[in-house]
Protein backbone atom coordinates (compact mmCIF):
# COMPACT_ATOMS: atom_id res chain seq x y z
CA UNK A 1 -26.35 9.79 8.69
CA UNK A 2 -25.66 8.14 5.15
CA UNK A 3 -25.17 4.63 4.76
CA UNK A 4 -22.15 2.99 4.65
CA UNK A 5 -21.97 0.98 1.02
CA UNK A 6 -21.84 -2.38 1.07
CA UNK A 7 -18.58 -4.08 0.30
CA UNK A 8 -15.77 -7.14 1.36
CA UNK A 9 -12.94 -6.65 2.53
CA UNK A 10 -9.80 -7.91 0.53
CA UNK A 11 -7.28 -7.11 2.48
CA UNK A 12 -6.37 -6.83 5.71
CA UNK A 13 -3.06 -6.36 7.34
CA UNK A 14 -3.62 -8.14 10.95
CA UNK A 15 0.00 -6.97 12.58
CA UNK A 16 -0.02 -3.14 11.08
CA UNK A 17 -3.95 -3.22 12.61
CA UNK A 18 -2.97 -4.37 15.67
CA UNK A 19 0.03 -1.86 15.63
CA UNK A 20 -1.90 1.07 15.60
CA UNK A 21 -4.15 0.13 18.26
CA UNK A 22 -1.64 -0.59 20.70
CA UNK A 23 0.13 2.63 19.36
CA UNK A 24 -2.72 4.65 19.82
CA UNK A 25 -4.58 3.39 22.66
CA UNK A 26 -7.65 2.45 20.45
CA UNK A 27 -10.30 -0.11 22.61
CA UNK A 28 -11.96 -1.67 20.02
CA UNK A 29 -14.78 -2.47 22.31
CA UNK A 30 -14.88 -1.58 25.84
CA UNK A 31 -16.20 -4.92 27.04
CA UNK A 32 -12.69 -6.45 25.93
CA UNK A 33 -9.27 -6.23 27.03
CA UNK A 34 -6.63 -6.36 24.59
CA UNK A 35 -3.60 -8.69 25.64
CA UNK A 36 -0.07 -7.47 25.09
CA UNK A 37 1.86 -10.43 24.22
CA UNK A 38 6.13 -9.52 24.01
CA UNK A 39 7.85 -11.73 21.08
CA UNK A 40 11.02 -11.99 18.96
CA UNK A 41 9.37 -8.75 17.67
CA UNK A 42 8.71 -7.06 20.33
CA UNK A 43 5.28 -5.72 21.81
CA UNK A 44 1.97 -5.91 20.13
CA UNK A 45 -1.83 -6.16 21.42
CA UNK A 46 -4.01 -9.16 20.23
CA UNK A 47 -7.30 -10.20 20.83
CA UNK A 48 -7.91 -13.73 21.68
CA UNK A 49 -9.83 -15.71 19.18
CA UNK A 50 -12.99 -15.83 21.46
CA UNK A 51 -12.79 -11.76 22.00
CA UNK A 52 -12.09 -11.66 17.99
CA UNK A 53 -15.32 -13.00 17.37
CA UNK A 54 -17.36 -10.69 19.04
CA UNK A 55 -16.12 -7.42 17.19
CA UNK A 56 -16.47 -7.42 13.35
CA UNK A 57 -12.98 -5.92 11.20
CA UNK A 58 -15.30 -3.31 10.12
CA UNK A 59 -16.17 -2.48 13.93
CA UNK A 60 -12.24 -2.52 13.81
CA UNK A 61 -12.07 -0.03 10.56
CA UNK A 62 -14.27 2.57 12.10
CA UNK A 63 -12.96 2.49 15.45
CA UNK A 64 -9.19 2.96 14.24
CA UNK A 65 -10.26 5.27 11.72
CA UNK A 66 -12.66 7.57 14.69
CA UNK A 67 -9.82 7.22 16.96
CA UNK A 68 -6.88 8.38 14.87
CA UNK A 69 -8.96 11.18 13.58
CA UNK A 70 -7.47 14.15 11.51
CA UNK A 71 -3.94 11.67 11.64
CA UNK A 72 -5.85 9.57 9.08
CA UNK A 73 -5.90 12.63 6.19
CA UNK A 74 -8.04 12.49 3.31
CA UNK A 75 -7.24 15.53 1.60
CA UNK A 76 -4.30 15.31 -0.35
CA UNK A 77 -3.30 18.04 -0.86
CA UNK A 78 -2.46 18.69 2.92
CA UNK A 79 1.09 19.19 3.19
CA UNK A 80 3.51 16.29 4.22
CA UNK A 81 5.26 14.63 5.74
CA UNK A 82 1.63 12.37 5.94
CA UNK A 83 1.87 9.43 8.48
CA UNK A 84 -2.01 7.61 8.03
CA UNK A 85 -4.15 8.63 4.64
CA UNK A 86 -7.25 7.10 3.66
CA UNK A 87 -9.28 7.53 0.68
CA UNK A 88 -11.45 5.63 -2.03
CA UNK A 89 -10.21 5.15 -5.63
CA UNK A 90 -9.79 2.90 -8.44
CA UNK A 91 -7.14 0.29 -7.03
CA UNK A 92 -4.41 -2.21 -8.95
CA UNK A 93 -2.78 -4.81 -7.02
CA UNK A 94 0.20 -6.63 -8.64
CA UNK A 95 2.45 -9.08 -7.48
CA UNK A 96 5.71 -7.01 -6.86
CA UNK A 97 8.54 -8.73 -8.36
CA UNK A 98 11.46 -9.58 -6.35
CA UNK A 99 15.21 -10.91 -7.98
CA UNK A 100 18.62 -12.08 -6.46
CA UNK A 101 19.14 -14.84 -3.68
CA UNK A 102 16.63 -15.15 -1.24
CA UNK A 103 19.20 -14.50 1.45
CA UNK A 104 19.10 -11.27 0.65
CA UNK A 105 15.77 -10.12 0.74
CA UNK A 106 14.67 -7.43 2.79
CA UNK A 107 11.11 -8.92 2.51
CA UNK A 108 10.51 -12.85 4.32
CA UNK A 109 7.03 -13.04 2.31
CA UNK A 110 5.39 -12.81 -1.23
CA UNK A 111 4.75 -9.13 -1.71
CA UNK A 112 1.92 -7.12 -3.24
CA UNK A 113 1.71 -4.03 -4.87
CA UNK A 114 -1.29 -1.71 -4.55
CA UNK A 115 -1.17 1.23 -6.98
CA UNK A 116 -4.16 3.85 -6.30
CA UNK A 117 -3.81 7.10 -8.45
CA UNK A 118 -5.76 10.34 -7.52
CA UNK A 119 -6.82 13.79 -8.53
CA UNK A 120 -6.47 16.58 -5.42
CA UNK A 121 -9.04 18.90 -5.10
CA UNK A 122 -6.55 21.30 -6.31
CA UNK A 123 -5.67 19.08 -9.47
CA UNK A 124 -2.74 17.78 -8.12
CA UNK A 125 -1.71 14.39 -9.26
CA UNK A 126 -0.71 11.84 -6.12
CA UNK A 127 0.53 8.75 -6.43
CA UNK A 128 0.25 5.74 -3.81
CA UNK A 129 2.53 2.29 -3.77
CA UNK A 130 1.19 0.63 -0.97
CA UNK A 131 3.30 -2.82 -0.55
CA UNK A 132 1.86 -5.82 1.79
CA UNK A 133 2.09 -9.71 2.61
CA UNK A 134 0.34 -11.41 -0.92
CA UNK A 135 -1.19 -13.56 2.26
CA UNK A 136 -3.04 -10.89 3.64
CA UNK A 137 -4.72 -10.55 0.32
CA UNK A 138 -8.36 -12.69 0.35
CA UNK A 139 -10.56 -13.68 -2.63
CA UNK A 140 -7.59 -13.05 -5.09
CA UNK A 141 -5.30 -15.47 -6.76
CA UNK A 142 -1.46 -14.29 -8.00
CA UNK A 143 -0.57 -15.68 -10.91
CA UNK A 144 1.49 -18.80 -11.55
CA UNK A 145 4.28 -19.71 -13.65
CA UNK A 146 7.39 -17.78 -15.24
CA UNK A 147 6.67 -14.72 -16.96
CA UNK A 148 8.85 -12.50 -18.68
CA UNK A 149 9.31 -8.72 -19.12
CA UNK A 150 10.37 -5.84 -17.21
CA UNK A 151 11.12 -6.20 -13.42
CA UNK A 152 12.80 -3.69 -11.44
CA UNK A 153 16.56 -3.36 -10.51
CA UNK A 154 16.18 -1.32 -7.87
CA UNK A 155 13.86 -3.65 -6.47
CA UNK A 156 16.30 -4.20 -3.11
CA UNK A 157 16.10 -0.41 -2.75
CA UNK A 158 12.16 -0.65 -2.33
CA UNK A 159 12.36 -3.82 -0.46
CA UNK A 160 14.19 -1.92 1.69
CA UNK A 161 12.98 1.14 2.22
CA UNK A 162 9.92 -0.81 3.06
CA UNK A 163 10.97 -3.17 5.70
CA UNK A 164 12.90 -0.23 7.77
CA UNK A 165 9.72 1.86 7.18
CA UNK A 166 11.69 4.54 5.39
CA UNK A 167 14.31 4.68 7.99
CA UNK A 168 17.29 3.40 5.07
CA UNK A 169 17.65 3.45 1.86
CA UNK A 170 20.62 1.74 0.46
CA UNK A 171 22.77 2.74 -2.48
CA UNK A 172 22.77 5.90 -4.29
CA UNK A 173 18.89 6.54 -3.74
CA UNK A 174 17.32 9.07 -2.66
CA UNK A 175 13.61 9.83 -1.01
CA UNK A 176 12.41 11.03 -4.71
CA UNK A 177 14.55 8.43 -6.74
CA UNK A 178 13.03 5.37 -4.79
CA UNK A 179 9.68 6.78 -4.76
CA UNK A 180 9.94 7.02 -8.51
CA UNK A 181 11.15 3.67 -8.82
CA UNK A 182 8.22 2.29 -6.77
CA UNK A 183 5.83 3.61 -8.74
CA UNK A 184 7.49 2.68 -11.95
CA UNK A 185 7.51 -0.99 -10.32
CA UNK A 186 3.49 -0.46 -9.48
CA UNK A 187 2.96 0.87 -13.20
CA UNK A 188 5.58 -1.89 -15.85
CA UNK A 189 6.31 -4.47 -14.14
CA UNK A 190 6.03 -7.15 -17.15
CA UNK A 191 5.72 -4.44 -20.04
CA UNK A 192 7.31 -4.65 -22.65
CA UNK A 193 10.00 -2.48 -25.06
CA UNK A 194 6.81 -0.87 -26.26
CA UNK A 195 5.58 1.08 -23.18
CA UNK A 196 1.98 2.41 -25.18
CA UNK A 197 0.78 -1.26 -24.91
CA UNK A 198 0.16 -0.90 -21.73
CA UNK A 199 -0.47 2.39 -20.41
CA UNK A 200 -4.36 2.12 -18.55
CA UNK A 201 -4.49 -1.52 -18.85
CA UNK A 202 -2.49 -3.13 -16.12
CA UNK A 203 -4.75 -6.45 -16.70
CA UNK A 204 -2.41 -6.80 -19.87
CA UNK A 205 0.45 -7.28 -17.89
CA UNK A 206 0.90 -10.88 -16.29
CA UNK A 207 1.96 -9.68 -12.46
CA UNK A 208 -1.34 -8.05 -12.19
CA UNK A 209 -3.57 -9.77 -9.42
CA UNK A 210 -6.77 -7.25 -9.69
CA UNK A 211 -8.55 -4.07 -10.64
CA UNK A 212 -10.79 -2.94 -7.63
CA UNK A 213 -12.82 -0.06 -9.62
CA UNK A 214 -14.30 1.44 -6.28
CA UNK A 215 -12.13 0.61 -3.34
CA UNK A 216 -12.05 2.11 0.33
CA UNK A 217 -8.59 1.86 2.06
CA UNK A 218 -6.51 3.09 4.78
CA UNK A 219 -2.59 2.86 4.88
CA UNK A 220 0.39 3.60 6.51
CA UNK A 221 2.80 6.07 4.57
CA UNK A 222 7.13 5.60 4.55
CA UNK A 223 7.90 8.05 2.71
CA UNK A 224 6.00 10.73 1.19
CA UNK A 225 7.42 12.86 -1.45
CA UNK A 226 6.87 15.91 -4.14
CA UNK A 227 9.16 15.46 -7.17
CA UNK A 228 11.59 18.79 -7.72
CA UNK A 229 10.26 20.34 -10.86
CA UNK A 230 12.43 19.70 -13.88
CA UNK A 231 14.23 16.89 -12.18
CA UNK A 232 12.57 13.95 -13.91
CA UNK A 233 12.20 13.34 -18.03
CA UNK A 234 8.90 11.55 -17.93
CA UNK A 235 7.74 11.84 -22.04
CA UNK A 236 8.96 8.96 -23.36
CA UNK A 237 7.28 6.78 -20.31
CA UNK A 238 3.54 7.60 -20.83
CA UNK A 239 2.18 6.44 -17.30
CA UNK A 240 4.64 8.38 -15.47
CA UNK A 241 4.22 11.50 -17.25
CA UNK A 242 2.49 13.93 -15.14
CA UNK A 243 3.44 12.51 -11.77
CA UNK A 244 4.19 14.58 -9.03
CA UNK A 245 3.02 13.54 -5.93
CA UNK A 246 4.16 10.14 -4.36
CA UNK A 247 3.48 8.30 -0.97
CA UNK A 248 5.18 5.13 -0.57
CA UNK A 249 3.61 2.45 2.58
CA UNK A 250 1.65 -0.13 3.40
CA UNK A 251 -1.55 -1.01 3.62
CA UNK A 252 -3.98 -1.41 6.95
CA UNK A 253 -7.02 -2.27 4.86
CA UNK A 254 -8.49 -2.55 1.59
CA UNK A 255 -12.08 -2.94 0.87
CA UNK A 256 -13.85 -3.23 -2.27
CA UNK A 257 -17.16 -1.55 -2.28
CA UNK A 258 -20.19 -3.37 -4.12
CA UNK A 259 -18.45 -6.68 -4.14
């Protein structure tokens, strides 16, 4: 059996984790038994700090991932609706920029942004916009003070197609017009008028957090969605050009291999 490269991980969504083992019936060891604790929330398993210890989050990763099985898809070009995906990629995390009053966020916590882009076996471009708690994040620091440059204005559309886990989407959106709007957020938030500054260099823009080069990560996917052909004029915004493919979600886990 090959070995599993050696890595950290940098992310780790606690509640989504917990989630899908309660979901899914997952016993993370036998020896333990998970307790089911009912909040403002609603249900969700937790192990107690002394059980925690005794099972590592990478015990945790292979379990959920051995467990869910051909749910967690790799190959993507398996047709959708996709609920889990996994995979291994270059990966960008940004700080996703939020505007108007607090009050009316969809989103109660700083927000990331993780951008993977991949090839299909069949040559098929797909696009992920994974969006997570900036606390969840570990050995990465967001960065501080006001920037300027391009933010969204349909960021309250992604906020909340996010939060109701693609159950709403406000306004005159639709599934392909948010999607494309998430990744535009993942791809210029802080560019510029001139779009070729940027276009494979996200660490020029001042919302990026990080570049994981090699990263392994499983996710939870909203909304997945193939753009109509000839629907979207994509040649005057280099990054986007080409894009056909994209899955919008959150992240379970994100580990960067050889760190």
């Amino acid at each position: 059996m090959p070995k599993t490269p050696a890595g950290r991980i940098v992310y780790w969504s606690q509640r989504l984790v917990e989630e899908v083992i309660d979901s899914n019936g997952i016993r993370v060891d036998p020896r333990l038994k998970s307790v089911v604790k009912v909040g403002a929330g609603g249900a969700g398993v937790e192990l107690s700090g002394h059980e925690r210890n005794k099972v590592t989050r990478f015990e945790i990763m292979k379990k959920v991932s051995k467990k869910l099985g051909n749910e967690l898809v790799s190959d993507l070009d398996t047709p959708g609706p996709l609920h889990f995906l996994q995979g291994q990629g270059r990966a960008d995390v940004t700080e996703f920029q939020r505007w108007g009053p607090v009050t009316d966020h969809s989103f109660r916590q700083e927000t990331c942004l993780v951008h993977v882009r991949t090839i299909s076996r069949r040559g098929r471009r797909v696009d992920l916009c994974l969006f997570g708690s900036l606390g969840n994040l570990t050995g990465y620091t967001a960065p501080e003070g006001q920037v300027t440059g391009w933010t969204s204005s349909a960021a309250p559309a992604i906020e909340e197609l996010v939060a109701t886990r693609g159950a709403r989407i406000p306004g005159f959106y639709d599934d392909e017009s948010v999607a494309v709007e998430a990744l535009k957020a993942a791809l210029y938030q802080d560019a510029h008028a001139d779009l070729s500054d940027h276009p494979g260099r996200p660490e020029t823009r001042a919302y990026t957090i990080a570049g994981i080069e090699s990263c392994q990560y499983a996710a939870v996917v909203y909304k997945d969605v193939t753009l109509t052909p000839g629907r979207w004029d994509f040649r005057h915004e280099p990054e986007m050009n080409g894009a056909e493919r994209i899955l919008v979600g959150a992240p379970l886990w994100l580990r960067a291999i050889g760190s």
